[in-house]
Protein backbone atom coordinates (compact mmCIF):
# COMPACT_ATOMS: atom_id res chain seq x y z
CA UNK A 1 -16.23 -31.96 9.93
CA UNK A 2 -12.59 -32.05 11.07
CA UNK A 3 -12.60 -28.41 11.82
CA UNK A 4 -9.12 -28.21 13.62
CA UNK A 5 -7.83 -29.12 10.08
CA UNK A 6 -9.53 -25.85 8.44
CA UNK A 7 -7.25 -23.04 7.41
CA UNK A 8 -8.97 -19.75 8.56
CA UNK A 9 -9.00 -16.54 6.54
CA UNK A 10 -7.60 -13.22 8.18
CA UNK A 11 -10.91 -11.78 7.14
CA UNK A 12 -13.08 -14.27 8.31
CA UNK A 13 -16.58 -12.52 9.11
CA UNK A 14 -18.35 -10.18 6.64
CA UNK A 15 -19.53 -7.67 5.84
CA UNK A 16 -14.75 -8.40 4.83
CA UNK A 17 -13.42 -5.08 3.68
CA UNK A 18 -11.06 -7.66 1.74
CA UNK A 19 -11.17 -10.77 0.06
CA UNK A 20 -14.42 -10.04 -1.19
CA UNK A 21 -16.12 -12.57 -3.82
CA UNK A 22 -18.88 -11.06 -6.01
CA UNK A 23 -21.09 -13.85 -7.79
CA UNK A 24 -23.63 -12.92 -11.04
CA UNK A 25 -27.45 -13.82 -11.00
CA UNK A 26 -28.53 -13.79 -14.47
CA UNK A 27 -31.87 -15.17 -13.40
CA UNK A 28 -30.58 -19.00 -14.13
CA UNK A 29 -32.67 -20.47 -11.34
CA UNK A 30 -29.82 -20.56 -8.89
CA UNK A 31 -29.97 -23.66 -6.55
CA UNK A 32 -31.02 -22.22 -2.72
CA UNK A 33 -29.76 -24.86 -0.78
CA UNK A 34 -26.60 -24.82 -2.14
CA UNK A 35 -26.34 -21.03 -2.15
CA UNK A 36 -27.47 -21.63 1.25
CA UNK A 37 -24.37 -23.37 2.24
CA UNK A 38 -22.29 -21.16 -0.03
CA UNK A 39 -23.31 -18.12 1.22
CA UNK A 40 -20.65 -17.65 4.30
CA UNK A 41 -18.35 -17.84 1.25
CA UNK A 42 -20.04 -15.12 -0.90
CA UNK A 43 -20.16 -11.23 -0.17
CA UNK A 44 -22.14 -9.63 -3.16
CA UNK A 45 -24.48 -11.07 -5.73
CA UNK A 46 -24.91 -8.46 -9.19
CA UNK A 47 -28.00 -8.66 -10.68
CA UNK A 48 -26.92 -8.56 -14.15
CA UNK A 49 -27.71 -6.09 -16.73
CA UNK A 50 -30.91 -4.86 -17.25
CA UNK A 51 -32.69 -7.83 -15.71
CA UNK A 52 -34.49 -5.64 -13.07
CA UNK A 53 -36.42 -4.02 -15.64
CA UNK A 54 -37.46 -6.96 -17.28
CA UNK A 55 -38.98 -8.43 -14.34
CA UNK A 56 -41.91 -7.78 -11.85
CA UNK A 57 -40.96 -6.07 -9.00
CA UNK A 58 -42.24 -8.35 -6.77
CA UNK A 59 -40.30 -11.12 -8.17
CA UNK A 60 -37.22 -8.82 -7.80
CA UNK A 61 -37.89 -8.20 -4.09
CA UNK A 62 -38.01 -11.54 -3.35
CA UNK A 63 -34.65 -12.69 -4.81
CA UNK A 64 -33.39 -9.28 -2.91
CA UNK A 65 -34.83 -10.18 0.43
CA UNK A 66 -33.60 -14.13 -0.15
CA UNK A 67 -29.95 -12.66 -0.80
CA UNK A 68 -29.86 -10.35 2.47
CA UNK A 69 -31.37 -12.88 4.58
CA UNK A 70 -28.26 -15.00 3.87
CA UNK A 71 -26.27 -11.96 4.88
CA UNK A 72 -25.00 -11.46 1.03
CA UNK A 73 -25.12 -7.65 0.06
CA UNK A 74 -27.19 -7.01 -3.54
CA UNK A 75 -25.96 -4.37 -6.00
CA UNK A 76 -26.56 -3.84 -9.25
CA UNK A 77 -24.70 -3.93 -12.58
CA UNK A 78 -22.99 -0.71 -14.38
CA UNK A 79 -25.67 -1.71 -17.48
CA UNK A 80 -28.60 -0.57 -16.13
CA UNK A 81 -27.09 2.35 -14.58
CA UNK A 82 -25.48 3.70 -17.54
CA UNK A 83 -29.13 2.91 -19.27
CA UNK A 84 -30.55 5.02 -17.10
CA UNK A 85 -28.15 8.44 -16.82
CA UNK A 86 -28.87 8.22 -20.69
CA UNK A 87 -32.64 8.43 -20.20
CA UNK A 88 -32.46 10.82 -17.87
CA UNK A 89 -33.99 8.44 -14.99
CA UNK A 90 -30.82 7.80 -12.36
CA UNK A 91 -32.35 9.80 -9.13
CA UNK A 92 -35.82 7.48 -9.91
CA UNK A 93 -33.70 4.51 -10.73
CA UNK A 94 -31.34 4.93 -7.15
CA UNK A 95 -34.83 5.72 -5.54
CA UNK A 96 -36.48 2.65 -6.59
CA UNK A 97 -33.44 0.36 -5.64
CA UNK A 98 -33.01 1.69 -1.97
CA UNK A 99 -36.74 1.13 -1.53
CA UNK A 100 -36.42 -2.72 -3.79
CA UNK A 101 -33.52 -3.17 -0.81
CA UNK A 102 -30.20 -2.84 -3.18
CA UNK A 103 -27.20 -2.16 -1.41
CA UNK A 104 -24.93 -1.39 -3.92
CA UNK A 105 -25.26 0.76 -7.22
CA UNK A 106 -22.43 0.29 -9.44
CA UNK A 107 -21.98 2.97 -12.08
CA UNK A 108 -19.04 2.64 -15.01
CA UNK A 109 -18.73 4.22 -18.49
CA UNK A 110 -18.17 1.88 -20.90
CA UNK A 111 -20.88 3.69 -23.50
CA UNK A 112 -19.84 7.19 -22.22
CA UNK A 113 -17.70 9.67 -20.75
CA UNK A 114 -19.05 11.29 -17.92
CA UNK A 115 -16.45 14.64 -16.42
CA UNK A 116 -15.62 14.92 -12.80
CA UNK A 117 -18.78 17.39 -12.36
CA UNK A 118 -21.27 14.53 -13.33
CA UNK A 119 -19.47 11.57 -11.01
CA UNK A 120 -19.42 14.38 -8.08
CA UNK A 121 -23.70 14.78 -8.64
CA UNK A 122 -24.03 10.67 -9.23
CA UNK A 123 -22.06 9.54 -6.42
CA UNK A 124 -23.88 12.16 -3.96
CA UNK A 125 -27.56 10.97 -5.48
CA UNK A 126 -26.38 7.68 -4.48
CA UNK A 127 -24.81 8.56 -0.75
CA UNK A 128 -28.04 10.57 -0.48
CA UNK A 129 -30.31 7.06 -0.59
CA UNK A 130 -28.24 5.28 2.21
CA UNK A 131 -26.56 3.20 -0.61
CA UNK A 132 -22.98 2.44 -1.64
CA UNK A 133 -21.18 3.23 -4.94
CA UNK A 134 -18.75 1.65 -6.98
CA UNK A 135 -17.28 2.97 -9.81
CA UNK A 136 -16.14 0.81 -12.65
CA UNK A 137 -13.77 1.10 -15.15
CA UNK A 138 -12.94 -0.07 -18.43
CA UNK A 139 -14.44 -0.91 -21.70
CA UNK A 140 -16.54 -3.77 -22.96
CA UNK A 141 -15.26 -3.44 -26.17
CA UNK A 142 -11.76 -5.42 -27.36
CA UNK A 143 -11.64 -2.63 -29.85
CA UNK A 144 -11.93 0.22 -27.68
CA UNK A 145 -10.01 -0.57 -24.38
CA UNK A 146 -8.14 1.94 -22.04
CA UNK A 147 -4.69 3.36 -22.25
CA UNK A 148 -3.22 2.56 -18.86
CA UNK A 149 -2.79 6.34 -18.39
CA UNK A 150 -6.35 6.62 -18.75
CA UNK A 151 -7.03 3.81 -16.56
CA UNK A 152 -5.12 4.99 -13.57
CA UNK A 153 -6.80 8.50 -14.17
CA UNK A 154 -10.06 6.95 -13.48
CA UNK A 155 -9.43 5.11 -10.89
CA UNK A 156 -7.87 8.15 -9.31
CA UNK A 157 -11.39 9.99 -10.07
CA UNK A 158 -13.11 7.01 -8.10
CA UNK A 159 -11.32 6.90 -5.16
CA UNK A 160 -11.50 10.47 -4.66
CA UNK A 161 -15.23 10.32 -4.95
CA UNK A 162 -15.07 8.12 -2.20
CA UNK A 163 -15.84 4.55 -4.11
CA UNK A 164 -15.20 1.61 -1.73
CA UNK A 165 -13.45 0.08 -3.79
CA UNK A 166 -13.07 0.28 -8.11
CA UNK A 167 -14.14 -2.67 -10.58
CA UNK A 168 -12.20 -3.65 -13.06
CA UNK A 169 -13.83 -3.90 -16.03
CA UNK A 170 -13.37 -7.61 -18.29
CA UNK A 171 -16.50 -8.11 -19.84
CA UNK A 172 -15.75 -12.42 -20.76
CA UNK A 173 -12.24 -12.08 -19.70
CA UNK A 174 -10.95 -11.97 -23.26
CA UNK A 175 -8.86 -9.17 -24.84
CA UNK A 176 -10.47 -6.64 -22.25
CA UNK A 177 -8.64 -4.52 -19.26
CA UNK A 178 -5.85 -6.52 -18.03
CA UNK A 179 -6.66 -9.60 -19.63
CA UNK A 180 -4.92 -10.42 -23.08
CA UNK A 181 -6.46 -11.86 -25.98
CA UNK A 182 -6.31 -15.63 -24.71
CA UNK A 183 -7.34 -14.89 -21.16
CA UNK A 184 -3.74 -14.40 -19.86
CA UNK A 185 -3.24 -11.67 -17.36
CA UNK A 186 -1.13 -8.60 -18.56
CA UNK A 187 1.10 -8.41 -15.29
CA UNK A 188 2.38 -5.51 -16.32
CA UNK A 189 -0.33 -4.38 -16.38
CA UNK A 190 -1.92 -5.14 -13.23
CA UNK A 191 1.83 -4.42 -11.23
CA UNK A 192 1.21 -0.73 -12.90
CA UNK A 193 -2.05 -0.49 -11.36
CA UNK A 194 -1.18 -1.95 -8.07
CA UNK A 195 2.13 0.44 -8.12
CA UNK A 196 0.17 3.21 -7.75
CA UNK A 197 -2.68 1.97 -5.51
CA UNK A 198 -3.39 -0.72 -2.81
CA UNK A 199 -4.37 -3.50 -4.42
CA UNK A 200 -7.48 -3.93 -1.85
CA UNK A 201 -8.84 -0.88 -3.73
CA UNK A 202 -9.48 -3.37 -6.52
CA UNK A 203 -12.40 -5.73 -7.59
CA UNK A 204 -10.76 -7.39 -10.59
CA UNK A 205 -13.70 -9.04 -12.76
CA UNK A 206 -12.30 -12.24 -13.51
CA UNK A 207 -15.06 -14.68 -15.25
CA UNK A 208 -11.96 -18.02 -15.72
CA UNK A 209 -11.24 -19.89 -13.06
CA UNK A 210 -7.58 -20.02 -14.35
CA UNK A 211 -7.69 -16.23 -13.95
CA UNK A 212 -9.04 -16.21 -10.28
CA UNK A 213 -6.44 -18.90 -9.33
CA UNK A 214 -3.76 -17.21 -10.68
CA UNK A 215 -5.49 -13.43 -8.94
CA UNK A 216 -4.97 -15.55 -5.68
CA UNK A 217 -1.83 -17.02 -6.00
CA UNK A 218 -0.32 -13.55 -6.80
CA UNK A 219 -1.78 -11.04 -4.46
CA UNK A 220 -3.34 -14.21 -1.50
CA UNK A 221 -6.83 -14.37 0.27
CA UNK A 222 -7.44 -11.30 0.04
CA UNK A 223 -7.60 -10.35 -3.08
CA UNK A 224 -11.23 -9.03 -4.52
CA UNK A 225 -12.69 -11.02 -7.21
CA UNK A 226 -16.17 -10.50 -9.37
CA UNK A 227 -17.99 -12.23 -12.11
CA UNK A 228 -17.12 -15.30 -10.26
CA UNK A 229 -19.74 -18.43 -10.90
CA UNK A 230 -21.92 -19.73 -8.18
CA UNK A 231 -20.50 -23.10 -9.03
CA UNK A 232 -16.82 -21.36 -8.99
CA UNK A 233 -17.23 -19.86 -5.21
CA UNK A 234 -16.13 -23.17 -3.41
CA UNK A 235 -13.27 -23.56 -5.43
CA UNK A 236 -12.53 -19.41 -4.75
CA UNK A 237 -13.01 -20.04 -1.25
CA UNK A 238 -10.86 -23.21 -1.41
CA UNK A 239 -8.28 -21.39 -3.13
CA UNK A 240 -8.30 -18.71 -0.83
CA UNK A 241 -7.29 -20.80 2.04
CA UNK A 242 -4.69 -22.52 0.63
CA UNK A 243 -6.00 -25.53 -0.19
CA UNK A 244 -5.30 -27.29 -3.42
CA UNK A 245 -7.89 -27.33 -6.35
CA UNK A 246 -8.57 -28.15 -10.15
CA UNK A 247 -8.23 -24.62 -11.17
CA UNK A 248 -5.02 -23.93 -9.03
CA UNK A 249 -2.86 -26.64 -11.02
CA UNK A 250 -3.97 -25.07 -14.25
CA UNK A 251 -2.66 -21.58 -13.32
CA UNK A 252 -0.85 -20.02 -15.97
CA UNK A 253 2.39 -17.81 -16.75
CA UNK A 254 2.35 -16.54 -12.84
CA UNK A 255 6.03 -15.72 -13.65
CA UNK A 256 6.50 -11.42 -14.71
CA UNK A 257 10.07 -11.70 -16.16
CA UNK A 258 11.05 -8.08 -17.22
CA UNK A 259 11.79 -6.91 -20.68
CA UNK A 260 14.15 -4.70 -21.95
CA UNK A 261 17.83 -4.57 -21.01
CA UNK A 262 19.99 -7.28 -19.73
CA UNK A 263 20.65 -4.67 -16.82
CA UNK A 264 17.28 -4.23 -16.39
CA UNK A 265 16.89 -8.10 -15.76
CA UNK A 266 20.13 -8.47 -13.72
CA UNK A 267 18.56 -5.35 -11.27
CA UNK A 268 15.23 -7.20 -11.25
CA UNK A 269 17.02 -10.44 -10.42
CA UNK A 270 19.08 -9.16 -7.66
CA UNK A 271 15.34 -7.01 -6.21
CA UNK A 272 13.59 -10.28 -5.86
CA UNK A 273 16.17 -11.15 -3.79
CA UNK A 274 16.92 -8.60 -1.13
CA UNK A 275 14.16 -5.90 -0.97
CA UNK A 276 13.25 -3.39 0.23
CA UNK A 277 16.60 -2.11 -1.77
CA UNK A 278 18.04 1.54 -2.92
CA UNK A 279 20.30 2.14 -6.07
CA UNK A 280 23.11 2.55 -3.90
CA UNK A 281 22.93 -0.69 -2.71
CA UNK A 282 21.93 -2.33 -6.40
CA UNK A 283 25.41 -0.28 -7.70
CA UNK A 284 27.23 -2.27 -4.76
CA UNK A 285 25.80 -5.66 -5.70
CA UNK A 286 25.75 -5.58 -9.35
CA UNK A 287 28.77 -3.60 -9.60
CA UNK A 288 27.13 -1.70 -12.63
CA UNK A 289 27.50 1.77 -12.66
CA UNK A 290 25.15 4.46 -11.34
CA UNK A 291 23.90 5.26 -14.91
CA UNK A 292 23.16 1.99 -15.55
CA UNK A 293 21.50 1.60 -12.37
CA UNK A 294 19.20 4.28 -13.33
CA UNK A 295 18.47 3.20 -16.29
CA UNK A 296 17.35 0.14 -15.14
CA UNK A 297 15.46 1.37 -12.45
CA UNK A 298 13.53 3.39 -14.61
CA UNK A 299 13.08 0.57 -17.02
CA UNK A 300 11.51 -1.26 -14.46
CA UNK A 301 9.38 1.23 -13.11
CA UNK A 302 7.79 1.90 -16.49
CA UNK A 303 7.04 -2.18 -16.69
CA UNK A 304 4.94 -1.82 -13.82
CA UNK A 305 7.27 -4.65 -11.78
CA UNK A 306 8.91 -2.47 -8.90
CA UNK A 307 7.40 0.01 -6.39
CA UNK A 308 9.51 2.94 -5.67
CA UNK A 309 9.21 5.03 -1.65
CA UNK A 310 11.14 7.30 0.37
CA UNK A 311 13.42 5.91 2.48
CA UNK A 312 11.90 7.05 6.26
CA UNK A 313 15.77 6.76 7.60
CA UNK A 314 16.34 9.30 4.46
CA UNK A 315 13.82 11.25 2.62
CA UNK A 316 17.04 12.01 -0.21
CA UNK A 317 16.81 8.10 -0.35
CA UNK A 318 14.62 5.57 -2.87
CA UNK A 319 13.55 2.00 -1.97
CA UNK A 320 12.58 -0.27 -4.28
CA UNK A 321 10.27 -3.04 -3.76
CA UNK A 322 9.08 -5.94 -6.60
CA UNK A 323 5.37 -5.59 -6.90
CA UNK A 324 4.46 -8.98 -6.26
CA UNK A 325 6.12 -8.72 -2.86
CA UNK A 326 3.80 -5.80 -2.18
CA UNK A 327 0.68 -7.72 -0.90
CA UNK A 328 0.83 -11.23 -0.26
């Protein structure tokens, strides 16, 4: 219907290296007409938890073989995984899931803490079935969450094992990874992460709407989102697009204002402005002095809200770049 008025998306066709949307079955008797008409709109479904063990096989190879049919990739959830390094069981378990039809094995450590060794033998037990691997990080647990030098660590481990891409851990989106304890994003956060690495390496778990809106507005369509509700993926899509939804208007503290020095905000000010920009130029616009500069350069760099590169004109020679400029 009125197709000329459709916005496309850049990544149109899957399988989408970006602006992936990853929806949950929890075995709540989801509607397959709907999903039917969904499913251009949906890249992975995650059997949650444990529920393939508790199961019949048969019944589990038909949901699998209704999912691929609609050209929607199955993997399954770091639970069971984790469940089954502990018992000794992952070559059977990644065995039994290529031959189910799983596409995806997602492996994270949120009730251990495997060493580079152990993710090198996983990931190659994994490669070894014809299936892909994504690592996850983070903790379940409010109470025992991540430094962000830990974080960044792991996701360095993952990509250098090869993982697609890395899931970020949220559990219910409360008080876990870079959500705070009412559901807000942590910018900082997130512009630390995203400082360091693409964010298309992401999959940032985000289980409120408000929180996939505001994912979209900051980094656009193709940002990767999991843990999203069948009866959120419309409104994802939607979103995605550009058109205007429920969950878009209720999108919350989008704005990262630095802390710290009133240099420090002045610099950031005068970034969002005219970027890419290097201290010599900040010295001549600010007319602060190249201490000061420095100081609020680093500032900002230790916020997470600027992304510093070599100048290709001059290698002596930083740029500095806002990180929500980075991707959109």
């Amino acid at each position: 219907m009125l197709e000329e008025y459709a916005k496309n998306r850049i990544d149109a066709k899957k399988p989408r290296n970006e602006g992936r949307t990853y929806i949950i079955d929890k075995l709540e008797g989801l509607d397959k007409e709907n999903l039917e008409v969904l499913a251009p709109f949906v890249d992975v479904v995650k059997i949650y938890g444990i529920l393939p063990l508790l199961i019949s096989e048969e019944t589990l190879k038909k949901k699998i073989k209704f999912y691929r049919a609609l050209n929607i990739e199955v993997s399954s959830g770091s639970t069971i995984s984790e469940y089954m390094i502990a018992e000794n069981a992952f070559e059977k378990f990644v065995g039994e899931a290529a031959k189910i039809g799983f596409d995806i094995i997602e492996i994270g450590e949120n009730s251990s803490n495997l060493n580079l060794e152990q993710k090198r033998k996983i990931t190659e037990s994994i490669l070894a079935k014809e299936l892909d691997v994504q690592w996850k990080v983070g903790k379940k647990d409010p109470r025992h969450q991540l430094t962000l030098d830990i974080t960044l660590a792991k996701i360095e481990e993952a990509v250098k094992l090869g993982s697609d891409k890395v899931v970020l851990e949220a559990n219910e989106g409360i008080n876990v990874g870079i959500y705070e304890e009412k559901g807000f994003i942590r910018w900082n956060f997130v512009g630390a992460l995203t400082a360091k690495f693409p964010p298309s390496t992401f999959i940032f778990e985000a289980p409120l709407e408000s929180q996939q809106s505001a994912l979209i507005a900051e980094f656009g369509q193709r940002v990767n989102l999991a843990e999203v509700r069948i009866e959120a993926a419309s409104a994802v899509e939607s979103q995605r697009r550009g058109f205007p939804t429920k969950a878009a208007f209720s999108v919350y503290n989008l704005s990262k204002n630095p802390g710290g020095s009133p240099a420090a905000k002045f610099v950031y000010f005068v970034m969002k402005s005219k970027h890419p920009i290097d201290q010599v130029e900040l010295m001549n616009m600010t007319n602060l002095s190249r201490r000061t500069v420095q100081s609020a350069v680093e500032e900002l760099k230790l916020q997470g809200l600027i992304i510093e590169r070599s100048n290709l004109d001059d290698a002596r020679k930083k740029l500095y770049t806002p990180v929500q400029f980075e991707w959109l």
